[in-house]
C-alpha atoms as a PDB file:
ATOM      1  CA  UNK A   1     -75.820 142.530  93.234  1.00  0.00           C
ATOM      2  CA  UNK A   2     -75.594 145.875  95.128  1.00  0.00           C
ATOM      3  CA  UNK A   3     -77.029 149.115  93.859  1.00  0.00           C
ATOM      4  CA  UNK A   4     -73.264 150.328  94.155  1.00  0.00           C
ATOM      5  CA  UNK A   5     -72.272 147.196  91.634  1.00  0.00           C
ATOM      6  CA  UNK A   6     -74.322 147.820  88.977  1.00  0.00           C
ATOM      7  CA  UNK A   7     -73.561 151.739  88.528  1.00  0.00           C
ATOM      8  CA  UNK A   8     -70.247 150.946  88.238  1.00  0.00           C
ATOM      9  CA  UNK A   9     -70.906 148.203  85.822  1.00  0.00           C
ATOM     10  CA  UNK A  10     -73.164 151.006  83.466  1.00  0.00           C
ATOM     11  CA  UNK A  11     -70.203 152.963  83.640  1.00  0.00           C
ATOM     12  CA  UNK A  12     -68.133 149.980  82.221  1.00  0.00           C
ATOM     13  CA  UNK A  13     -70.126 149.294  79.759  1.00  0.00           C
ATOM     14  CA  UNK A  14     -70.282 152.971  78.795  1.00  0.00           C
ATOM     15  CA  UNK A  15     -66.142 152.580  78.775  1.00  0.00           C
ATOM     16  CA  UNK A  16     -66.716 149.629  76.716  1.00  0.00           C
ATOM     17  CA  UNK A  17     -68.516 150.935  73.765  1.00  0.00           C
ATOM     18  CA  UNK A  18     -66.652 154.116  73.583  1.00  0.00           C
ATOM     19  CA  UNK A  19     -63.011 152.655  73.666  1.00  0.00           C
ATOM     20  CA  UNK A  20     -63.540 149.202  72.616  1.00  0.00           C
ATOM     21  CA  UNK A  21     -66.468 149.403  69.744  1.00  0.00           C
ATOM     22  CA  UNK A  22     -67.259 153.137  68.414  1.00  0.00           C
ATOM     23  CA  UNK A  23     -62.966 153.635  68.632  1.00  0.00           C
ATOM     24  CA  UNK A  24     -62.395 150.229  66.417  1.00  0.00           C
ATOM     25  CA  UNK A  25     -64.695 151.158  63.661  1.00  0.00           C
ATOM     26  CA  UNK A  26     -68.476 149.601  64.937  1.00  0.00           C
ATOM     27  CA  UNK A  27     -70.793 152.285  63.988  1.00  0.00           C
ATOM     28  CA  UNK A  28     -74.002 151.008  63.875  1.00  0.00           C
ATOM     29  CA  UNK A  29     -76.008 152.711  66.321  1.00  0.00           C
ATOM     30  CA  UNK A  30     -78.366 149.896  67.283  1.00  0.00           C
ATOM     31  CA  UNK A  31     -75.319 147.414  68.011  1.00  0.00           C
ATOM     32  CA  UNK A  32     -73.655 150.423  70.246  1.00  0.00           C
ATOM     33  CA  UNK A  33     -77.019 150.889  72.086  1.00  0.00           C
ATOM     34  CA  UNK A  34     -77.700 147.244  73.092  1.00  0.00           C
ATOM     35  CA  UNK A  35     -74.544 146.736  73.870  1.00  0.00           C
ATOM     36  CA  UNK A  36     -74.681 149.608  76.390  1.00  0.00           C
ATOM     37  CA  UNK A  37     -77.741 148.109  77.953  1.00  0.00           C
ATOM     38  CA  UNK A  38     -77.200 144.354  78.076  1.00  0.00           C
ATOM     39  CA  UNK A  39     -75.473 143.673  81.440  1.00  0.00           C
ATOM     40  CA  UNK A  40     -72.233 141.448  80.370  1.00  0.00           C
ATOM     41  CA  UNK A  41     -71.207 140.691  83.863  1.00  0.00           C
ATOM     42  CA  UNK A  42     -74.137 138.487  84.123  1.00  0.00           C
ATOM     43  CA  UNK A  43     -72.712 136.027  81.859  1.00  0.00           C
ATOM     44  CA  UNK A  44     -69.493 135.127  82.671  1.00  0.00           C
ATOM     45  CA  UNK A  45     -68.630 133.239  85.651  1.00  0.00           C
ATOM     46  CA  UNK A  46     -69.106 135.442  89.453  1.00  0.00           C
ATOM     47  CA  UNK A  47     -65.399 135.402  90.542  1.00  0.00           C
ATOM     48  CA  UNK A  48     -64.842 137.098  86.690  1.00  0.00           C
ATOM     49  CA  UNK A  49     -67.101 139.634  87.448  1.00  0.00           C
ATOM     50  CA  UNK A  50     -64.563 142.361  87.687  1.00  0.00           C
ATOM     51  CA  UNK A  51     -63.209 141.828  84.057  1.00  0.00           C
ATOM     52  CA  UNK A  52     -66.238 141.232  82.098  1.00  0.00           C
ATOM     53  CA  UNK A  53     -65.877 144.533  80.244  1.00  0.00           C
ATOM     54  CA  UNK A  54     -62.123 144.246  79.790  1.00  0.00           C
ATOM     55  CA  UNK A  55     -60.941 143.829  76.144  1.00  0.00           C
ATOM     56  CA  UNK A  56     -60.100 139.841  76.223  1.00  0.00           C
ATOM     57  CA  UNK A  57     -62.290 136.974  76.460  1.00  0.00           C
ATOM     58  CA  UNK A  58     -62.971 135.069  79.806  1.00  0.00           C
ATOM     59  CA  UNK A  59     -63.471 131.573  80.524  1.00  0.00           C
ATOM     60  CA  UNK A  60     -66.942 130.531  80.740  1.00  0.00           C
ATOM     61  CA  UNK A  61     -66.395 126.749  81.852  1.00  0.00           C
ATOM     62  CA  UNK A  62     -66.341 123.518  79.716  1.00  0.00           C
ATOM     63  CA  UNK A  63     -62.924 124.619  78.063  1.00  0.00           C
ATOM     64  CA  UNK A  64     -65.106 127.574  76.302  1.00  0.00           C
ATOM     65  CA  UNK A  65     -65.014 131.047  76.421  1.00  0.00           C
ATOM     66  CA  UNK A  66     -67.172 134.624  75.899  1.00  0.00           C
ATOM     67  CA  UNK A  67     -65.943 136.424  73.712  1.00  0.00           C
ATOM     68  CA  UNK A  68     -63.901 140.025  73.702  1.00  0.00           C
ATOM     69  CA  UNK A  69     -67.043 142.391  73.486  1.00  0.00           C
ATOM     70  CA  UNK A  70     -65.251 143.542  69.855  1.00  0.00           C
ATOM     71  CA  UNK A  71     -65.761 140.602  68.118  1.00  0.00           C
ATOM     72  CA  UNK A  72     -69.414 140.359  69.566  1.00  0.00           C
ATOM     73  CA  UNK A  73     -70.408 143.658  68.166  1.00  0.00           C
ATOM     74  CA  UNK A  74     -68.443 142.914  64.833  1.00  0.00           C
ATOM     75  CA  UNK A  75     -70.250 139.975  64.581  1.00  0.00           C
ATOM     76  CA  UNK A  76     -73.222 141.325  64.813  1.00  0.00           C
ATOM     77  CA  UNK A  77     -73.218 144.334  62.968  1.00  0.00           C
ATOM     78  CA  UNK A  78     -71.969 142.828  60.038  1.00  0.00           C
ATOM     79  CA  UNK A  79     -74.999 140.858  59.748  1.00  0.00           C
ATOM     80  CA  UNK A  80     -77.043 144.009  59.463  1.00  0.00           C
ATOM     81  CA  UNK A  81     -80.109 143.139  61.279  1.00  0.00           C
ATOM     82  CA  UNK A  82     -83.311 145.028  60.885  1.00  0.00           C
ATOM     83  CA  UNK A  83     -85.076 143.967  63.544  1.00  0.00           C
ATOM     84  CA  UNK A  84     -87.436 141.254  61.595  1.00  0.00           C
ATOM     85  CA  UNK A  85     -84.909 138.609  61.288  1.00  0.00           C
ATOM     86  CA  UNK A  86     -85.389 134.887  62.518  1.00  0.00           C
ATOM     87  CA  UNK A  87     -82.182 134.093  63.201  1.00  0.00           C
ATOM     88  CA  UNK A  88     -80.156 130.696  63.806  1.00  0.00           C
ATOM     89  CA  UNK A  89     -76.942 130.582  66.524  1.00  0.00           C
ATOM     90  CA  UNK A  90     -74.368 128.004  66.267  1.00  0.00           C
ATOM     91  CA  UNK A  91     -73.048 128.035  69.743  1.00  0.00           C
ATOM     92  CA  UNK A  92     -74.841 129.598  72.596  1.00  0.00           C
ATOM     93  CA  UNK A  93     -71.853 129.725  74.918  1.00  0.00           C
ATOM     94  CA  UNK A  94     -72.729 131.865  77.602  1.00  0.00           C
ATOM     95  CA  UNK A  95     -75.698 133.441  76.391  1.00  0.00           C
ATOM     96  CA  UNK A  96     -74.201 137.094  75.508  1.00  0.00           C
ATOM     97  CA  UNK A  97     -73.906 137.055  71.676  1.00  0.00           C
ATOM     98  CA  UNK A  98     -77.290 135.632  71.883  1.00  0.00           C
ATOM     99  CA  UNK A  99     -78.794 138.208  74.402  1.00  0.00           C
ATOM    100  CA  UNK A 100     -77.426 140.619  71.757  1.00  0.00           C
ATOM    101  CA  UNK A 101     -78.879 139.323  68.852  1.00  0.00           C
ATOM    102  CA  UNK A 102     -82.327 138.706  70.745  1.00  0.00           C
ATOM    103  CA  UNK A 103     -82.920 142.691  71.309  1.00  0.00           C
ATOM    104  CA  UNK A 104     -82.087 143.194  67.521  1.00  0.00           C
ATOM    105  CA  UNK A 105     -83.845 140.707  65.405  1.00  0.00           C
ATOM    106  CA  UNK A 106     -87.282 139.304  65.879  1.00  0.00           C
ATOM    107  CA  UNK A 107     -86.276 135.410  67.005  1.00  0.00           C
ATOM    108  CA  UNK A 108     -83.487 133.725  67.926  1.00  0.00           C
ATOM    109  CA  UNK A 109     -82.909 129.968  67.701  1.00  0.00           C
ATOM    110  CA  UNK A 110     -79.666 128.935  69.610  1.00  0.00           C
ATOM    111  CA  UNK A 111     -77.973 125.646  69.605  1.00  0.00           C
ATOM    112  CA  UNK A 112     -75.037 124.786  71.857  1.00  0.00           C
ATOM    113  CA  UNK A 113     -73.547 120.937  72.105  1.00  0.00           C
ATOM    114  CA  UNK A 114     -72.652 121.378  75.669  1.00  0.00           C
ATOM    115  CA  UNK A 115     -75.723 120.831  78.243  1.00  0.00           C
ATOM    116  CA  UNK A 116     -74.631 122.343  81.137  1.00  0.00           C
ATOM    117  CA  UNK A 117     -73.376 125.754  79.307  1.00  0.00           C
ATOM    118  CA  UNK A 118     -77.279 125.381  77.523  1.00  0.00           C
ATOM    119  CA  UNK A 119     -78.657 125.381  80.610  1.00  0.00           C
ATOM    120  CA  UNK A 120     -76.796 128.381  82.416  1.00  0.00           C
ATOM    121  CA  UNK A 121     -77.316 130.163  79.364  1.00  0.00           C
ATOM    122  CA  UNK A 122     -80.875 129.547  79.673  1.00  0.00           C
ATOM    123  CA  UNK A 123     -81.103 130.804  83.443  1.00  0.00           C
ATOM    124  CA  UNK A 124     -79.345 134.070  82.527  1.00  0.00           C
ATOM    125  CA  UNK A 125     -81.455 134.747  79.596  1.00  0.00           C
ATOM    126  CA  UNK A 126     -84.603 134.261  81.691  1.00  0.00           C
ATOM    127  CA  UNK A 127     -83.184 136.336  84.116  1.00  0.00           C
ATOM    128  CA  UNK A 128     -83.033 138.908  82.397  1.00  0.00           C
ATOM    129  CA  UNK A 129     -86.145 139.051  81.190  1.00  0.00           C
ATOM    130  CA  UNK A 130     -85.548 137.726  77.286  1.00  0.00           C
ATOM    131  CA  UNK A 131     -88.292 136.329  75.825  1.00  0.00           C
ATOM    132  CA  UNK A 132     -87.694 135.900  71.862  1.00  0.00           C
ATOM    133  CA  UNK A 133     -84.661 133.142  72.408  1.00  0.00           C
ATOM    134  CA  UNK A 134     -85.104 129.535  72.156  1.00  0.00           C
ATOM    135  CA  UNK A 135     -82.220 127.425  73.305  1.00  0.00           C
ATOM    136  CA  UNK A 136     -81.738 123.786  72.644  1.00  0.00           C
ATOM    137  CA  UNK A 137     -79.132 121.171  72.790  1.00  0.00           C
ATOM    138  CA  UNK A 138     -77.626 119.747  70.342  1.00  0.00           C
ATOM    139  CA  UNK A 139     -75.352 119.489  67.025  1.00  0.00           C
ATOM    140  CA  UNK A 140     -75.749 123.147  65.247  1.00  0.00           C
ATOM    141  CA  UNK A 141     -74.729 121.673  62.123  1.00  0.00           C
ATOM    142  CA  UNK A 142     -77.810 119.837  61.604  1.00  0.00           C
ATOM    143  CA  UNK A 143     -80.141 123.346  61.936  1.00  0.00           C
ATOM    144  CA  UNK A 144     -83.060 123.531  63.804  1.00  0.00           C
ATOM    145  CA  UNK A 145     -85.445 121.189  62.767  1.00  0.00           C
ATOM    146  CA  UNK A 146     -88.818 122.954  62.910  1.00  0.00           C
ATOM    147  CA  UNK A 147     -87.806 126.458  62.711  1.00  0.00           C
ATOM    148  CA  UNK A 148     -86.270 128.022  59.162  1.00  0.00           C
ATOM    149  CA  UNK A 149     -84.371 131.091  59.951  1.00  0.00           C
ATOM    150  CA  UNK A 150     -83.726 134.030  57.639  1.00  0.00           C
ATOM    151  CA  UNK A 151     -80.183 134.724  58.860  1.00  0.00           C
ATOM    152  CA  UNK A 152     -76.881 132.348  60.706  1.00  0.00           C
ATOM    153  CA  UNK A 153     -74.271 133.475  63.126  1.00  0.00           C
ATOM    154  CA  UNK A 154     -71.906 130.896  63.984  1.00  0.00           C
ATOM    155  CA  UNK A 155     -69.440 130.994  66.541  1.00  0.00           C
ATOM    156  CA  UNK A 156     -65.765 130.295  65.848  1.00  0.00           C
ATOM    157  CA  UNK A 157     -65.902 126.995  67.246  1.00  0.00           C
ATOM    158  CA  UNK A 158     -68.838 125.531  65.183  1.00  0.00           C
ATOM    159  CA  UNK A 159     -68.576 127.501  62.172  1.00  0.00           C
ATOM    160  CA  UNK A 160     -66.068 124.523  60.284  1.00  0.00           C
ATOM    161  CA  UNK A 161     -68.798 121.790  61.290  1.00  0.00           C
ATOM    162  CA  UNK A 162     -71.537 124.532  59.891  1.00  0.00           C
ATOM    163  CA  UNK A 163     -69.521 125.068  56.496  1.00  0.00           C
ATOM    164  CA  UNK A 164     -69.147 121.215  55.723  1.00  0.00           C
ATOM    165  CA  UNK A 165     -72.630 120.514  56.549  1.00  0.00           C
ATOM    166  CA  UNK A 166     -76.720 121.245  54.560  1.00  0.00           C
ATOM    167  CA  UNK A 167     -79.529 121.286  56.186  1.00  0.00           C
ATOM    168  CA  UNK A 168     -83.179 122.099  55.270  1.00  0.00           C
ATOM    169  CA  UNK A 169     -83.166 123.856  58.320  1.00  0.00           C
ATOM    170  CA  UNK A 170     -80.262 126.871  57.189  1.00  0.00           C
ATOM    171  CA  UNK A 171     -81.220 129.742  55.536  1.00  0.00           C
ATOM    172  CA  UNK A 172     -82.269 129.007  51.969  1.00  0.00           C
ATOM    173  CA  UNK A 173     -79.940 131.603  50.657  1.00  0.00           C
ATOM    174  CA  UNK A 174     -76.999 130.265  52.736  1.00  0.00           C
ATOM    175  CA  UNK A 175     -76.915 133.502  54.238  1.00  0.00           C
ATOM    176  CA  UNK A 176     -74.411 133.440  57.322  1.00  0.00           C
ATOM    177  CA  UNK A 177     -71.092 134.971  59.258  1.00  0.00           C
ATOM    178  CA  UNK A 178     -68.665 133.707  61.288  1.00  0.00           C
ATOM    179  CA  UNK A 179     -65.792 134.809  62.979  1.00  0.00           C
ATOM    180  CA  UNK A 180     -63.272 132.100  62.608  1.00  0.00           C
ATOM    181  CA  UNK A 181     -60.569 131.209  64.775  1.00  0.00           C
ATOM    182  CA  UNK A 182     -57.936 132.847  63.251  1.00  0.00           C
ATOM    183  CA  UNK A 183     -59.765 136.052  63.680  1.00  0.00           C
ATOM    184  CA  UNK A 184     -60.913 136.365  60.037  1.00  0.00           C
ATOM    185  CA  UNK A 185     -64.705 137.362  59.189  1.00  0.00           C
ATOM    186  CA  UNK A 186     -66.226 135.001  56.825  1.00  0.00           C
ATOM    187  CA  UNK A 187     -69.383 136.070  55.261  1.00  0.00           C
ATOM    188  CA  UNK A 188     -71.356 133.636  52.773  1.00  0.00           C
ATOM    189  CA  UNK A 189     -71.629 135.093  48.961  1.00  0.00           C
ATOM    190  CA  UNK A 190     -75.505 135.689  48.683  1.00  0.00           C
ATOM    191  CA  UNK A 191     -74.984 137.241  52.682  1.00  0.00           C
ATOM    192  CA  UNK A 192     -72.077 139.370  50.872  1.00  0.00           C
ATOM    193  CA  UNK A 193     -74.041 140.468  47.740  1.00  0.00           C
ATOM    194  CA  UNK A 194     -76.996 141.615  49.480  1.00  0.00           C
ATOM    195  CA  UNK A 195     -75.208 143.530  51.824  1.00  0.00           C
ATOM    196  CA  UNK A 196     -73.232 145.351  49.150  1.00  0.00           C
ATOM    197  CA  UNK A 197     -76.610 146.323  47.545  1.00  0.00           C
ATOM    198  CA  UNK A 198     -77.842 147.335  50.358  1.00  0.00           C
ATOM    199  CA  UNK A 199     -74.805 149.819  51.233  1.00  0.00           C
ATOM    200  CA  UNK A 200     -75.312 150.833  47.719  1.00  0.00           C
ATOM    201  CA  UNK A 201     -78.740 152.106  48.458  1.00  0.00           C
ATOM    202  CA  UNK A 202     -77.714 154.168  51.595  1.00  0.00           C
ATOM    203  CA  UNK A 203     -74.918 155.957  49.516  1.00  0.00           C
ATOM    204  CA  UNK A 204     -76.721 156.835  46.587  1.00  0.00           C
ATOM    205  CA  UNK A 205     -79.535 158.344  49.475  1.00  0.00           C
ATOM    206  CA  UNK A 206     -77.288 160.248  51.007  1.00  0.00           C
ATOM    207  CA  UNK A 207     -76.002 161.933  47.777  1.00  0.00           C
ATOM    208  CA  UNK A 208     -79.237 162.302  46.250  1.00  0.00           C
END
C-alpha cells in the first residue's frame, strides 16, 4: 500500500485508541500502545480496508468476523499479561487478537477450526514480521497437544465448546477469559482471584 495509505491509517489507529479504547475505560498502557502500532487494516478483507478502524466488526470470510477493536483490547487487558506468558487462543480468526497478544506475552499458541481463515491468518502474521505465534488447525477444545500454556483467551465463538471440555493441554489453574456472545466477560475463578490479589498489591503501593 501507498506511503499516502498508511499515514492515514496511523492516524486511524491513533483515532482508534483515543475514542474507542482510552474513552471506554482501557487503561492499560501496554494494550493502548500495541494497539497503536499493529496495523488492523491488514487483517480484514482489502475492499474493507476503509473501515477497519471503525467501531463495529467486519466480515472476515467463512461466516466469521474481526472483532470491534473494543472488545479486542478488553479482552486482552483483562488478562493482565506481563509479558512472560505462554498463552493458548481459541479461534485465530483473522489473526488480529492474536497479533495483539503476540507483542504482549512471550508465546502464543492459536487454534482455529477453519483452514482457509488458518492459513490467511498465517500469511498476515508472517507478514508482518511476528515470530512468537504458532498457528494450527484444529478443534481448540482439545488444547494444544505438546505445548502447556500459562494463560487462555477464547473467542466468543469457541469459548462454550472450551467451557464443556478438559484437556491436559489448558492451563492447570483453568485460568482463562472469554468474551461471550452476548457481550458478557467471563473470567475463570482462579483467573479472577489472582487478578484481585494482584490489584490489591498495586493499591496498597500506591498508598504506601
Amino acid at each position: 500500500m501507498e506511503a499516502g495509505f498508511e499515514a492515514r491509517a496511523a492516524r486511524e489507529r491513533e483515532r482508534m485508541v483515543d475514542e474507542q479504547l482510552a474513552r471506554r475505560g482501557i487503561t492499560d498502557a501496554r494494550v493502548l500502545d500495541v494497539m497503536r502500532r499493529i496495523p488492523r487494516h491488514r487483517f480484514v478483507e482489502e475492499g474493507l480496508t476503509h473501515g477497519a478502524y471503525e467501531d463495529h466488526p467486519l466480515p472476515i470470510g467463512e461466516g466469521q468476523t474481526i472483532s470491534q477493536p473494543y472488545i479486542v483490547a478488553l479482552m486482552t487487558s483483562l488478562l493482565e499479561l506481563t509479558g512472560q506468558e505462554k498463552v493458548l487462543e481459541v479461534g485465530t480468526g483473522s489473526g488480529y487478537q492474536t497479533a495483539v497478544l503476540g507483542a504482549l506475552t512471550r508465546r502464543v499458541c492459536s487454534i482455529e477450526r477453519l483452514p482457509r481463515l488458518a492459513e490467511r491468518a498465517r500469511a498476515t502474521l508472517e507478514a508482518l514480521g511476528v515470530q512468537n505465534v504458532w498457528i494450527r488447525v484444529g478443534n481448540g477444545a482439545l488444547g494444544w497437544p505438546t505445548r502447556r500454556p500459562s494463560i487462555a483467551s477464547s473467542s466468543p465463538r469457541a469459548a462454550p465448546r472450551c467451557r464443556r471440555r478438559s484437556s491436559s493441554s489448558w492451563p492447570t489453574a483453568g485460568a482463562w477469559c472469554y468474551r461471550s456472545a452476548a457481550r458478557r466477560t467471563r473470567c475463570s475463578p482462579s483467573w479472577s482471584a489472582s487478578a484481585a490479589r494482584r490489584r490489591r498489591g498495586r493499591q496498597a503501593s500506591a498508598s504506601s
